[in-house]
Protein backbone atom coordinates (compact mmCIF):
# COMPACT_ATOMS: atom_id res chain seq x y z
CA UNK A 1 0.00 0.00 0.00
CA UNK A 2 1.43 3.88 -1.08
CA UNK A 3 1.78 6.28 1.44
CA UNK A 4 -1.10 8.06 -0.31
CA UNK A 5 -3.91 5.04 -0.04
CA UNK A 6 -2.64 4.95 3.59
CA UNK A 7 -3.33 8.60 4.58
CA UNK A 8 -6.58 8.26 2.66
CA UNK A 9 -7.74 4.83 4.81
CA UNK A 10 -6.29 6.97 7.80
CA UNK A 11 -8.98 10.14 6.55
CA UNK A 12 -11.81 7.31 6.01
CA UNK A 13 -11.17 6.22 10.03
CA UNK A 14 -11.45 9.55 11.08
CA UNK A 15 -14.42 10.55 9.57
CA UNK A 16 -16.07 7.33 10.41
CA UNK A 17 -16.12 8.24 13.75
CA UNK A 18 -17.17 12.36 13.24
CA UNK A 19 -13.47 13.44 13.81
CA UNK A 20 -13.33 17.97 13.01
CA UNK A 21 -10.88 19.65 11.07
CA UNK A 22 -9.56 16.46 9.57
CA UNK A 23 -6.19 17.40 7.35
CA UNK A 24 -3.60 15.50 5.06
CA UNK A 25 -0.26 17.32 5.06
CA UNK A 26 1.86 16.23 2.08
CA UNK A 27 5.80 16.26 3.29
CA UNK A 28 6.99 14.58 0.43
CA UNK A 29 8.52 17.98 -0.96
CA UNK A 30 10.17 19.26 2.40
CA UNK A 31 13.96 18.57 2.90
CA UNK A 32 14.49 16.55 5.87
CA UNK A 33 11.18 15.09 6.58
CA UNK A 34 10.86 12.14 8.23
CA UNK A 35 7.60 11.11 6.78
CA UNK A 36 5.50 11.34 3.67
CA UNK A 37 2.18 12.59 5.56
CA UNK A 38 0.66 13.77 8.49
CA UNK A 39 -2.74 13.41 8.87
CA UNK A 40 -4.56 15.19 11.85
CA UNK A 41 -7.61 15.49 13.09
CA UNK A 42 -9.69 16.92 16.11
CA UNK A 43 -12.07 15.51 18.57
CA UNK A 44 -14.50 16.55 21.60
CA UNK A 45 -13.63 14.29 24.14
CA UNK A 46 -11.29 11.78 25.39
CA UNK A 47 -14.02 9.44 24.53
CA UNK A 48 -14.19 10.54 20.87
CA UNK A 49 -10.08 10.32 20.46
CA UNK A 50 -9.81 6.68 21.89
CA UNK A 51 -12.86 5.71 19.28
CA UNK A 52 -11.07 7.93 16.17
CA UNK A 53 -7.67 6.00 17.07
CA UNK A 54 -9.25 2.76 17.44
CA UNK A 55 -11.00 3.41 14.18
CA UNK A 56 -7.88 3.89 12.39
CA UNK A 57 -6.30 0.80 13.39
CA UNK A 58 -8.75 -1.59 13.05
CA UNK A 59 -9.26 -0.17 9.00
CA UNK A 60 -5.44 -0.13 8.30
CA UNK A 61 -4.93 -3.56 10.26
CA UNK A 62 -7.57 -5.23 8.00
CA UNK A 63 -5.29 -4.31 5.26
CA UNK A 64 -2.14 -5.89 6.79
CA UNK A 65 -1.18 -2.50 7.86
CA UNK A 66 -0.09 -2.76 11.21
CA UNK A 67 1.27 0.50 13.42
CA UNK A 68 4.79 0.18 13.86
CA UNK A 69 3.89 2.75 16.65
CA UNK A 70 1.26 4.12 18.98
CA UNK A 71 1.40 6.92 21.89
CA UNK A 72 -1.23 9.18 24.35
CA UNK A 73 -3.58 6.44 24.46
CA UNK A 74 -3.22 6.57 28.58
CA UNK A 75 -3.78 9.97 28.54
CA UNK A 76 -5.84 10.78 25.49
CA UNK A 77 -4.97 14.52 24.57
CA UNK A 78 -3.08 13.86 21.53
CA UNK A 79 -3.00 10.11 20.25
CA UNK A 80 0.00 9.84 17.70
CA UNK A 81 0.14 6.51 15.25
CA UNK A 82 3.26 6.09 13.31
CA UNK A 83 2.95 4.05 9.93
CA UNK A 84 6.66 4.73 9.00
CA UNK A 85 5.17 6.81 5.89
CA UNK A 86 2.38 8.00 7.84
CA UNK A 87 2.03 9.77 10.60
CA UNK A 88 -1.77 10.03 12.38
CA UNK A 89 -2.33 13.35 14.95
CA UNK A 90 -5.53 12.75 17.15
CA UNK A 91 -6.17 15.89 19.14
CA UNK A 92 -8.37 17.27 22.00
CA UNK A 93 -8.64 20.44 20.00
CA UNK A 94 -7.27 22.83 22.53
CA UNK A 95 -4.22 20.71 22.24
CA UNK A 96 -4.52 20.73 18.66
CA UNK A 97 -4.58 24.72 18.72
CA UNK A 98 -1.16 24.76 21.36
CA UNK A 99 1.10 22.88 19.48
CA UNK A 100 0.08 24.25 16.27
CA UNK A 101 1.61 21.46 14.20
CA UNK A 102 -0.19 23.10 10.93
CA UNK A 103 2.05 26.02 11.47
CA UNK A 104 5.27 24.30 12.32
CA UNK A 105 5.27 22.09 8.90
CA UNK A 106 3.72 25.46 7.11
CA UNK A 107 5.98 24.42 3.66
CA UNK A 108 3.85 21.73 3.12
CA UNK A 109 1.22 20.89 0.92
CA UNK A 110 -1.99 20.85 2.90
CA UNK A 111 -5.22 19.59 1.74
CA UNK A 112 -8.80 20.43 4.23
CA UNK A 113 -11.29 17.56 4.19
């Protein structure tokens, strides 16, 4: 699977489960990345972020697409799950807002779903 059907089963996940604000961030062109997309997304609750991130896996492990890793589950701000060439961002959104990851990676290509 590309890096590009994997950030679009990533999108499908998310918006299963009403994720806000969901965007793919094409790296591809920036020196020195060290992956080929972020995709991020925002939620309400902590409730909402465990079901988003759950979502996600349980589409991308269906297609033999296994995480090679997973973090914030315990404390479910910010849920990050690392696909090598994809790299999924579930926020709380006032975390979202305060680390501002849009802004730090603003050379890249960023499409709005």
């Amino acid at each position: 699977m590309t890096a590009e059907e994997l950030s679009k089963l990533i999108v499908k996940g998310m918006e299963e489960k009403k994720a806000s604000d969901i965007v793919v961030m094409d790296l591809r062109g920036i020196k020195n990345s060290f992956t080929d997309f972020f995709v991020i997304c925002s939620g309400n609750s902590d409730t909402q972020l465990e079901a988003i991130s759950d979502s996600i896996e349980e589409l991308t492990i269906k297609l033999k697409e296994k995480p090679w890793r997973s973090e914030g589950k315990d404390n479910k701000q910010w849920i990050l799950i690392d696909y090598i060439n994809v790299v999924a961002h579930v926020f709380l959104k006032e975390k979202r807002d305060f680390y501002g990851l849009e802004e730090l990676w603003g050379d890249a290509k960023i499409t709005r779903i």
